[in-house]
N, C-alpha and C. Protein backbone atom coordinates (compact mmCIF):
# COMPACT_ATOMS: atom_id res chain seq x y z
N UNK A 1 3.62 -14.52 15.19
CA UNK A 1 2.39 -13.75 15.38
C UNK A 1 2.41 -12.54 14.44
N UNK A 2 1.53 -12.20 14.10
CA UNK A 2 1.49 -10.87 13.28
C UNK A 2 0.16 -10.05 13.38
N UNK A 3 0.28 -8.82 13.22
CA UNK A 3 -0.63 -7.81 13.39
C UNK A 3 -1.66 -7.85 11.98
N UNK A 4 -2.99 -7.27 12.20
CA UNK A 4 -3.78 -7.09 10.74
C UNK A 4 -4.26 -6.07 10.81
N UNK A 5 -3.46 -5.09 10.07
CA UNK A 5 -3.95 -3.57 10.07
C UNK A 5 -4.99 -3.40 8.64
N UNK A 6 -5.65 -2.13 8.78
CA UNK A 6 -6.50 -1.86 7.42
C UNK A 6 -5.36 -0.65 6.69
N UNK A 7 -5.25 -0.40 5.90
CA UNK A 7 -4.35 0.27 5.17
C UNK A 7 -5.48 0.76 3.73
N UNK A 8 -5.07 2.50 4.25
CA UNK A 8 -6.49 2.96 3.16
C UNK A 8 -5.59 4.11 2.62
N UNK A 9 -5.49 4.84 1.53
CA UNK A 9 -4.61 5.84 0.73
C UNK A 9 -6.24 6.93 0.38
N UNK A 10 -6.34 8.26 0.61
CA UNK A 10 -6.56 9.25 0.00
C UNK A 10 -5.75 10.04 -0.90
N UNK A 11 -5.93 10.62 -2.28
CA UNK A 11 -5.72 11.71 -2.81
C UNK A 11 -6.15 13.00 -2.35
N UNK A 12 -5.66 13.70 -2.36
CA UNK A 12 -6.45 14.77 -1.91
C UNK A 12 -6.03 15.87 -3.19
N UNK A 13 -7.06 16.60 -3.60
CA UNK A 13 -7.21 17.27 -4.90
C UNK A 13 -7.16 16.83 -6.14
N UNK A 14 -7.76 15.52 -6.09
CA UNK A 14 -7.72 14.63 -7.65
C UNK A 14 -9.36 13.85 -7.49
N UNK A 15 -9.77 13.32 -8.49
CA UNK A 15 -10.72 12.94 -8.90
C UNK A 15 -10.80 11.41 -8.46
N UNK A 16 -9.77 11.02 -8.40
CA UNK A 16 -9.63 9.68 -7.76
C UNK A 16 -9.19 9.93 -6.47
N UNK A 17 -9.78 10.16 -5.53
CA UNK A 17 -9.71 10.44 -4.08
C UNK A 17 -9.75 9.93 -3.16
N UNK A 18 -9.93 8.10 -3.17
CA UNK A 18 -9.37 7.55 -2.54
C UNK A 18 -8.87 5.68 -3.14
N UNK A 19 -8.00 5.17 -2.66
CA UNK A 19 -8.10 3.94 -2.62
C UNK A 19 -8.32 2.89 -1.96
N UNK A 20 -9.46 1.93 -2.09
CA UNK A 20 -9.96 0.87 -1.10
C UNK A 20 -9.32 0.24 -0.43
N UNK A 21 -9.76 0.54 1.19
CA UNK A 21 -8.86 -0.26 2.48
C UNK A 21 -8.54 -1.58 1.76
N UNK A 22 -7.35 -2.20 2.17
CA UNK A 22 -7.14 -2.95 2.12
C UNK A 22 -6.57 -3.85 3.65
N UNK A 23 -6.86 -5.38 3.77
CA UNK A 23 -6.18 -5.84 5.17
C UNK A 23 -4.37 -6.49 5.02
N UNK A 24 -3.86 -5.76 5.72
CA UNK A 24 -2.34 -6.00 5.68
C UNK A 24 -1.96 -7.15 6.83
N UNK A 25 -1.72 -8.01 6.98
CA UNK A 25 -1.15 -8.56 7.61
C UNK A 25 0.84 -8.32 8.07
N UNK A 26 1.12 -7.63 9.21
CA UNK A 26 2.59 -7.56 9.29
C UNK A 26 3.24 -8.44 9.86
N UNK A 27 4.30 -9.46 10.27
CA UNK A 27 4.87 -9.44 11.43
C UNK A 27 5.23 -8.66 12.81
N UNK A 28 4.66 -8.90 13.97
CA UNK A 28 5.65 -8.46 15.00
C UNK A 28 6.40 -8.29 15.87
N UNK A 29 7.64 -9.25 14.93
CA UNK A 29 8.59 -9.76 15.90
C UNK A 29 8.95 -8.86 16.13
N UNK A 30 9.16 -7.47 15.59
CA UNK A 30 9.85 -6.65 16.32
C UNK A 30 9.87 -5.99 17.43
N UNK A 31 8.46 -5.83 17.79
CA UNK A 31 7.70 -5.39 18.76
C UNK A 31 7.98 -6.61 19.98
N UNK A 32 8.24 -7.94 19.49
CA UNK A 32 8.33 -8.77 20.70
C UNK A 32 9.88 -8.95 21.31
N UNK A 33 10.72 -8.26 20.19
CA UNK A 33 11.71 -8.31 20.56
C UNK A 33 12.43 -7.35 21.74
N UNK A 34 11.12 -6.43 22.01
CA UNK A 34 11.62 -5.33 22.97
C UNK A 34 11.75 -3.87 22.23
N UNK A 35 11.93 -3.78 20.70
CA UNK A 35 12.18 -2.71 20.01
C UNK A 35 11.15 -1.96 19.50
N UNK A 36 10.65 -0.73 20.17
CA UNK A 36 9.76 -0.06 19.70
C UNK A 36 9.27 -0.02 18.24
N UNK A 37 7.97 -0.19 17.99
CA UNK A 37 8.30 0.20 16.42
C UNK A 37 8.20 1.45 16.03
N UNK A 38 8.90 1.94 14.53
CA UNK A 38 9.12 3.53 14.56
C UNK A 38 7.78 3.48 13.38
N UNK A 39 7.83 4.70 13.08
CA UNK A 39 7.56 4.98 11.87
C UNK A 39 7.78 4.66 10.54
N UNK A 40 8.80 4.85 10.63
CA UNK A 40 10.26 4.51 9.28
C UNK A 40 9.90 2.55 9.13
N UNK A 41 9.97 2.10 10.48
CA UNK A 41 9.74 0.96 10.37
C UNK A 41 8.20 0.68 9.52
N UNK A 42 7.45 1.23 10.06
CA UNK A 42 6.24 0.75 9.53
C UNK A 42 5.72 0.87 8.04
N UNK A 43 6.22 2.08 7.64
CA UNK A 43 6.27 2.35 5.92
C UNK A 43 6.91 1.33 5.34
N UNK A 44 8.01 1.08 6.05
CA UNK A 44 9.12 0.44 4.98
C UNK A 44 8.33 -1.05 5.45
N UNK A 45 7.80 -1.59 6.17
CA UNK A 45 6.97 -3.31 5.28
C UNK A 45 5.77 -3.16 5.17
N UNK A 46 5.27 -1.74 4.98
CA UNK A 46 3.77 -1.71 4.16
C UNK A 46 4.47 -1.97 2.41
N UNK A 47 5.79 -0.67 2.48
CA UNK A 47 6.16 -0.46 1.20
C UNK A 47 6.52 -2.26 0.75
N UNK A 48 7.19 -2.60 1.49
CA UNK A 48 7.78 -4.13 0.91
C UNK A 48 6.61 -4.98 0.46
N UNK A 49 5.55 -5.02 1.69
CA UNK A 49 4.20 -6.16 1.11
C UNK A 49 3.59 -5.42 -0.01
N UNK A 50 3.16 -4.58 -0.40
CA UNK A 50 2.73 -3.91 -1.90
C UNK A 50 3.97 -4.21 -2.97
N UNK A 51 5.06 -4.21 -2.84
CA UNK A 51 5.82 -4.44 -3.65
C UNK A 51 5.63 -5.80 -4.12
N UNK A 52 6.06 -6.71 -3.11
CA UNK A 52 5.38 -8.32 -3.40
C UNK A 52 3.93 -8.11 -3.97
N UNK A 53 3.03 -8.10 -3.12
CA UNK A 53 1.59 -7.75 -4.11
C UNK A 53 1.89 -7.33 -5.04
N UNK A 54 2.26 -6.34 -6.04
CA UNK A 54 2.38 -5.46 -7.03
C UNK A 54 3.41 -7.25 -8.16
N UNK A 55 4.39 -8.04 -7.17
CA UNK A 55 5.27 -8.66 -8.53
C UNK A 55 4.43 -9.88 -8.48
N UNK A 56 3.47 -10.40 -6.98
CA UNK A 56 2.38 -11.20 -7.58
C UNK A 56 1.26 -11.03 -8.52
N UNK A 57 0.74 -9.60 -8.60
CA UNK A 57 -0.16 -9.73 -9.80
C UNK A 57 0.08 -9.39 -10.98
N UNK A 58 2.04 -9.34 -11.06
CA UNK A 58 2.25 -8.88 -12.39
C UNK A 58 2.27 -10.96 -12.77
N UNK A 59 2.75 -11.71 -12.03
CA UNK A 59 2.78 -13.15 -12.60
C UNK A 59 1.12 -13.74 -12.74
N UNK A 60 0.48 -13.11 -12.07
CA UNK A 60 -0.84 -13.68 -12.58
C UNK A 60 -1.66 -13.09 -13.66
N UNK A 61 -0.92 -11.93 -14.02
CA UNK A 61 -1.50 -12.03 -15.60
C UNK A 61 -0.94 -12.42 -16.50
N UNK A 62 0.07 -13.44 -16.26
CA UNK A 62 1.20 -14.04 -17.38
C UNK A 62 -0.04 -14.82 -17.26
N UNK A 63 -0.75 -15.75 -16.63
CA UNK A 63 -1.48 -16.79 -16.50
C UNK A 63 -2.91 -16.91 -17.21
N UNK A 64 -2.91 -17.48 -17.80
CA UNK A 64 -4.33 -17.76 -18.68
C UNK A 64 -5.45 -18.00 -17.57
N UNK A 65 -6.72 -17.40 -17.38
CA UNK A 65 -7.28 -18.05 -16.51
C UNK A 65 -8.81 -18.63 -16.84
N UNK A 66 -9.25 -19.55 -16.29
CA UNK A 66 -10.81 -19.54 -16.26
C UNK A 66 -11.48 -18.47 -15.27
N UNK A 67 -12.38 -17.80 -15.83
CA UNK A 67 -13.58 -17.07 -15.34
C UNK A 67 -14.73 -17.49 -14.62
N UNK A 68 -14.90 -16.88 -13.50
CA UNK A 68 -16.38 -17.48 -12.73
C UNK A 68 -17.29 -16.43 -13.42
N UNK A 69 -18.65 -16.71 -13.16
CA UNK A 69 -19.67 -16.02 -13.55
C UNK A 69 -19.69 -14.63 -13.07
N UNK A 70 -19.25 -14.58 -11.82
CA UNK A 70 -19.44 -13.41 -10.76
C UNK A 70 -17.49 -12.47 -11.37
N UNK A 71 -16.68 -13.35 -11.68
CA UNK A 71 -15.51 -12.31 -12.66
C UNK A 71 -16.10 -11.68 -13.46
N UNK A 72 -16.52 -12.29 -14.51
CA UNK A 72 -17.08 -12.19 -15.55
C UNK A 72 -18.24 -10.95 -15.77
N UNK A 73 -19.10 -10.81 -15.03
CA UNK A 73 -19.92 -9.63 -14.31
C UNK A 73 -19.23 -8.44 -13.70
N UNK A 74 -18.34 -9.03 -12.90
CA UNK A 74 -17.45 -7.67 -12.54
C UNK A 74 -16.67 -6.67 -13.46
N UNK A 75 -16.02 -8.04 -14.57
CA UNK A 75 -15.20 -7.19 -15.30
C UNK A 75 -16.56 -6.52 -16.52
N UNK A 76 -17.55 -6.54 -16.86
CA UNK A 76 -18.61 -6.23 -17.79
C UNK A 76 -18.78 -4.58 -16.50
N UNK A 77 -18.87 -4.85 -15.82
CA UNK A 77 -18.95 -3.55 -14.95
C UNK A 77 -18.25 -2.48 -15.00
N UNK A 78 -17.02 -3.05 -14.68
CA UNK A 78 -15.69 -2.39 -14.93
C UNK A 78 -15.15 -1.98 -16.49
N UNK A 79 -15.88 -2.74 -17.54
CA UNK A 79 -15.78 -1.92 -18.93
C UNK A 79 -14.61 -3.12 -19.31
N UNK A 80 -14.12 -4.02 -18.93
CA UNK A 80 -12.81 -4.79 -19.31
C UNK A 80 -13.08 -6.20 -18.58
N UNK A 81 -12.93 -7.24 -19.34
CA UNK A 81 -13.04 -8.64 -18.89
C UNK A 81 -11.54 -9.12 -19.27
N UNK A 82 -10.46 -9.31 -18.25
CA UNK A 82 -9.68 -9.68 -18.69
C UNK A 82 -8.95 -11.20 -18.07
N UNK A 83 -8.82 -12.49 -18.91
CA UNK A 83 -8.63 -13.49 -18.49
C UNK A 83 -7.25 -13.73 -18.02
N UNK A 84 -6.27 -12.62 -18.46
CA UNK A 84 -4.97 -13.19 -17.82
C UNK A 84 -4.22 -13.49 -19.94
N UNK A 85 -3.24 -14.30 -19.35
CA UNK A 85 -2.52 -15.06 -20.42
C UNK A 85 -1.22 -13.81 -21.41
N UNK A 86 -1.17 -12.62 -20.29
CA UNK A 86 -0.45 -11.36 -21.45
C UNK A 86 1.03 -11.78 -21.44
N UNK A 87 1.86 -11.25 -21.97
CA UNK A 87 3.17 -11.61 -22.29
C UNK A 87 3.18 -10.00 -21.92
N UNK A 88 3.28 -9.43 -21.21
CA UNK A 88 3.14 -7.86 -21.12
C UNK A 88 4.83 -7.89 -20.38
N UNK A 89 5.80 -6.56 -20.88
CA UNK A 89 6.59 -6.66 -20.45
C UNK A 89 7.09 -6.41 -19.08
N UNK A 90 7.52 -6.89 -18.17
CA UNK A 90 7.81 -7.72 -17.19
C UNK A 90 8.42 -5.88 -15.92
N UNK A 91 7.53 -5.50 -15.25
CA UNK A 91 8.29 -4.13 -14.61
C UNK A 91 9.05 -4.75 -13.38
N UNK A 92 10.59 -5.15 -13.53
CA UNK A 92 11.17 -5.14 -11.60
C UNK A 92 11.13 -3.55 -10.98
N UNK A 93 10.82 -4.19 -9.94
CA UNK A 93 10.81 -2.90 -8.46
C UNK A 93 11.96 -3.14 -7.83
N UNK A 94 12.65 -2.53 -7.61
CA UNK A 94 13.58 -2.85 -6.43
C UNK A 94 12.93 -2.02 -5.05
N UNK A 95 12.84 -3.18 -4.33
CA UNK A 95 12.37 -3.24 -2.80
C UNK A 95 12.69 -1.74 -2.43
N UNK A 96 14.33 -1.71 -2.18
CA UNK A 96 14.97 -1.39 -1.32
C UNK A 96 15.09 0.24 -2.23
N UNK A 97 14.61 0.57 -3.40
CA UNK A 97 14.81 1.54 -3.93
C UNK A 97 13.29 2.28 -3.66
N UNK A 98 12.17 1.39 -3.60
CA UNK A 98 10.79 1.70 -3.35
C UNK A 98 10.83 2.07 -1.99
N UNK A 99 11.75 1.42 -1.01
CA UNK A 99 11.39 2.17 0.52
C UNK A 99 12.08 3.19 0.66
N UNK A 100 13.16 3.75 -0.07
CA UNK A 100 14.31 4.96 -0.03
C UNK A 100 12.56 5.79 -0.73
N UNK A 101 12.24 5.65 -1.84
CA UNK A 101 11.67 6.91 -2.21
C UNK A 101 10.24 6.88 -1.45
N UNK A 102 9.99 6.02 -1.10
CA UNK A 102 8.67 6.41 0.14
C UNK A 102 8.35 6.93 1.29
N UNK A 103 10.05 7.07 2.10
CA UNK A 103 10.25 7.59 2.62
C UNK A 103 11.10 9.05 3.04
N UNK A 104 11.70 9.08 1.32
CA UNK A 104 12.47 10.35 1.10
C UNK A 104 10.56 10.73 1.10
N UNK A 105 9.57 10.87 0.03
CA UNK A 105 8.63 11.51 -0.25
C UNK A 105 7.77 11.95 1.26
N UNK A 106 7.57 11.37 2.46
CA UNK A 106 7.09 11.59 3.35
C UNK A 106 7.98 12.62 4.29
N UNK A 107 9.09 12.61 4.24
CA UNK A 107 10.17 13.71 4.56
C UNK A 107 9.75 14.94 3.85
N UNK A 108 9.75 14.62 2.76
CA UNK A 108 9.20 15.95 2.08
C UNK A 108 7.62 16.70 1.78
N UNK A 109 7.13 15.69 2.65
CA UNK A 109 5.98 15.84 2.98
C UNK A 109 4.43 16.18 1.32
N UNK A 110 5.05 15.09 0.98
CA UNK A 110 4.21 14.77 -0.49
C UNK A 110 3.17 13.84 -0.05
N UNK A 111 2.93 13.03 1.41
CA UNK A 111 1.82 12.54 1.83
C UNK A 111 1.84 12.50 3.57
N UNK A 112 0.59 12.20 4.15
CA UNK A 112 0.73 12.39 5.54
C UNK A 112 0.22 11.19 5.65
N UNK A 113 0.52 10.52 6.93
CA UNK A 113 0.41 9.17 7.76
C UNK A 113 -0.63 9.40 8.85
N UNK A 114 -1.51 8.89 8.97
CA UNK A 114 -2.18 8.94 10.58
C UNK A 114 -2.73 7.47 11.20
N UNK A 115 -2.52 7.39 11.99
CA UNK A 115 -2.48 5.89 12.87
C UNK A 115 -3.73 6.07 13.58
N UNK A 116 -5.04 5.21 12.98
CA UNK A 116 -6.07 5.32 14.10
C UNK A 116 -6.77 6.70 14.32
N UNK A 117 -6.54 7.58 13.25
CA UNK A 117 -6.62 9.15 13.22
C UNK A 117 -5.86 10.27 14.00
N UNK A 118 -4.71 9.64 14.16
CA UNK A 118 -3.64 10.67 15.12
C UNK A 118 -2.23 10.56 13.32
N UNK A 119 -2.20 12.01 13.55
CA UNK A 119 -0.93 11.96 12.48
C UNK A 119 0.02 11.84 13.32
N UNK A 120 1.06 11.10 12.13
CA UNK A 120 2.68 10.97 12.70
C UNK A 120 3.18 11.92 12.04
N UNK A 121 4.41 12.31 12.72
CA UNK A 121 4.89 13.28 11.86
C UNK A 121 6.34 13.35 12.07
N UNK A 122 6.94 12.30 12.86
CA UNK A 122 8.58 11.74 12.37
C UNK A 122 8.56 10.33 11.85
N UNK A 123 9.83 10.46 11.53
CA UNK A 123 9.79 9.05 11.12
C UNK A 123 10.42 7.97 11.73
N UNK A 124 11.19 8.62 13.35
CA UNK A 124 11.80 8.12 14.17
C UNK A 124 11.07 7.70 15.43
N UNK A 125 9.78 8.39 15.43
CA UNK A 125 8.87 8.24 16.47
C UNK A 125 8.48 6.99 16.85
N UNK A 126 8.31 6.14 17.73
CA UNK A 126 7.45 5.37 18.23
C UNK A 126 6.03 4.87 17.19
N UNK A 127 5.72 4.19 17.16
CA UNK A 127 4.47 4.18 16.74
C UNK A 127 3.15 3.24 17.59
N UNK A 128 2.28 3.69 17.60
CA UNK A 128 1.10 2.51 18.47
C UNK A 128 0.18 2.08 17.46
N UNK A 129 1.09 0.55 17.14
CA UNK A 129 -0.50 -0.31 16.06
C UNK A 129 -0.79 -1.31 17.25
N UNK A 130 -1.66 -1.80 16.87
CA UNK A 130 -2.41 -2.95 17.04
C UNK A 130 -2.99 -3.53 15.85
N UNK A 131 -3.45 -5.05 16.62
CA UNK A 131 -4.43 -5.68 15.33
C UNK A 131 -5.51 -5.08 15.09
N UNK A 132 -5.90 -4.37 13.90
CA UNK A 132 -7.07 -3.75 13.73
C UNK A 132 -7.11 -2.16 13.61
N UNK A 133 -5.69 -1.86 13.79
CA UNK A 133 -5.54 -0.67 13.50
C UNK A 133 -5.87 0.13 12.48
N UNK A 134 -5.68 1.33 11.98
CA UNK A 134 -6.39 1.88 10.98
C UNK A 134 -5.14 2.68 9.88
N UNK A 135 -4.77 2.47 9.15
CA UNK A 135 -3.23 3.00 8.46
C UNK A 135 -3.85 4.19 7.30
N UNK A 136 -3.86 5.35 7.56
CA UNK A 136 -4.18 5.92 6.35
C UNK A 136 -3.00 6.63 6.08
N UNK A 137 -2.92 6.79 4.37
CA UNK A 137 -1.77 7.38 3.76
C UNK A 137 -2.93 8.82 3.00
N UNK A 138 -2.07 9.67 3.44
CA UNK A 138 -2.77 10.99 2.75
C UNK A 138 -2.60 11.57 1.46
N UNK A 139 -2.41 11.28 0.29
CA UNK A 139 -0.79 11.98 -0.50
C UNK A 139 -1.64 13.95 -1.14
N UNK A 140 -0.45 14.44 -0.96
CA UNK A 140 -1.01 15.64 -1.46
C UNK A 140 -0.96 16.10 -2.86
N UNK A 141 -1.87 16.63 -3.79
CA UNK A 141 -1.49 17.45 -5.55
C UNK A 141 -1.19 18.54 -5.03
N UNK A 142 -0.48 19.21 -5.49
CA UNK A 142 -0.40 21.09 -5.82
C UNK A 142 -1.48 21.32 -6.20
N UNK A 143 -1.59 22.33 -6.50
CA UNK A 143 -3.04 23.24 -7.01
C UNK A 143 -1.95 23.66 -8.51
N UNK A 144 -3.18 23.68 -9.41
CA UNK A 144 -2.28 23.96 -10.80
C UNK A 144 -2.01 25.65 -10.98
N UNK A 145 -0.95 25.54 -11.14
CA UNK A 145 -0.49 26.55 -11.19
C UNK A 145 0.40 27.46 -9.86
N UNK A 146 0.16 26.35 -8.79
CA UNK A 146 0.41 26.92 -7.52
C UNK A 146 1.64 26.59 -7.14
């Protein structure tokens, strides 16, 4: 069984100020196993499924593709029509190095978490999702010069 949360990222003090919900699907065996889920838990397999996302769409632009009409329109929108087929050089993530710094950065409070519009604010805490929950990531800029 698994949960389907929406997962949405704000900037806050940048021009690009937010990024489009997306639907996450998690597992939760953990939750059936009797073990609360924490916090810490929940970053670390948002961080893991974006990581996968992130090394699946680096292999689908190795891939040459055909275009639908409605791609094709989008990318004329977007200023770039691009079919795929790059030999672009190849970025590994390590998983396990992406959840150390996502969660060192929330310790240090470089973004805030709120569940359903309640902030978390350990990373040991309990957490309450459900299917349909609402995941926003906050991240903060400095002010220049500040």
């Amino acid at each position: 069984m698994s949960l389907e949360l929406r997962v949405a990222s704000k900037v806050v003090g940048s021009r690009h100020t937010s990024i489009p919900e997306q639907l996450l699907w998690l597992s939760d065996e953990r939750k059936r196993g009797g073990e609360p889920l924490t916090l810490r838990d929940l970053i670390t397999m948002i961080v893991l499924e974006e990581v996968e996302a992130f090394r699946q769409r680096q292999e689908e632009r190795r891939l040459l593709r055909v275009l639908t009409e409605r791609e094709i329109a989008e990318g004329i929108e977007r200023g770039k029509i691009d079919p795929g087929g790059h030999e672009e050089q190849r970025q590994d993530v390590d998983p396990h190095e992406a959840v150390r710094v996502a969660l060192q950065a929330f310790e240090d409070q470089l973004y805030f978490v709120f569940i359903d519009g309640v902030q978390q604010q350990h990373l040991d805490q309990p957490v309450q999702v459900q299917s349909g929950s609402r995941v926003l990531f906050v991240r903060l800029v400095p002010l220049a010069g500040g």
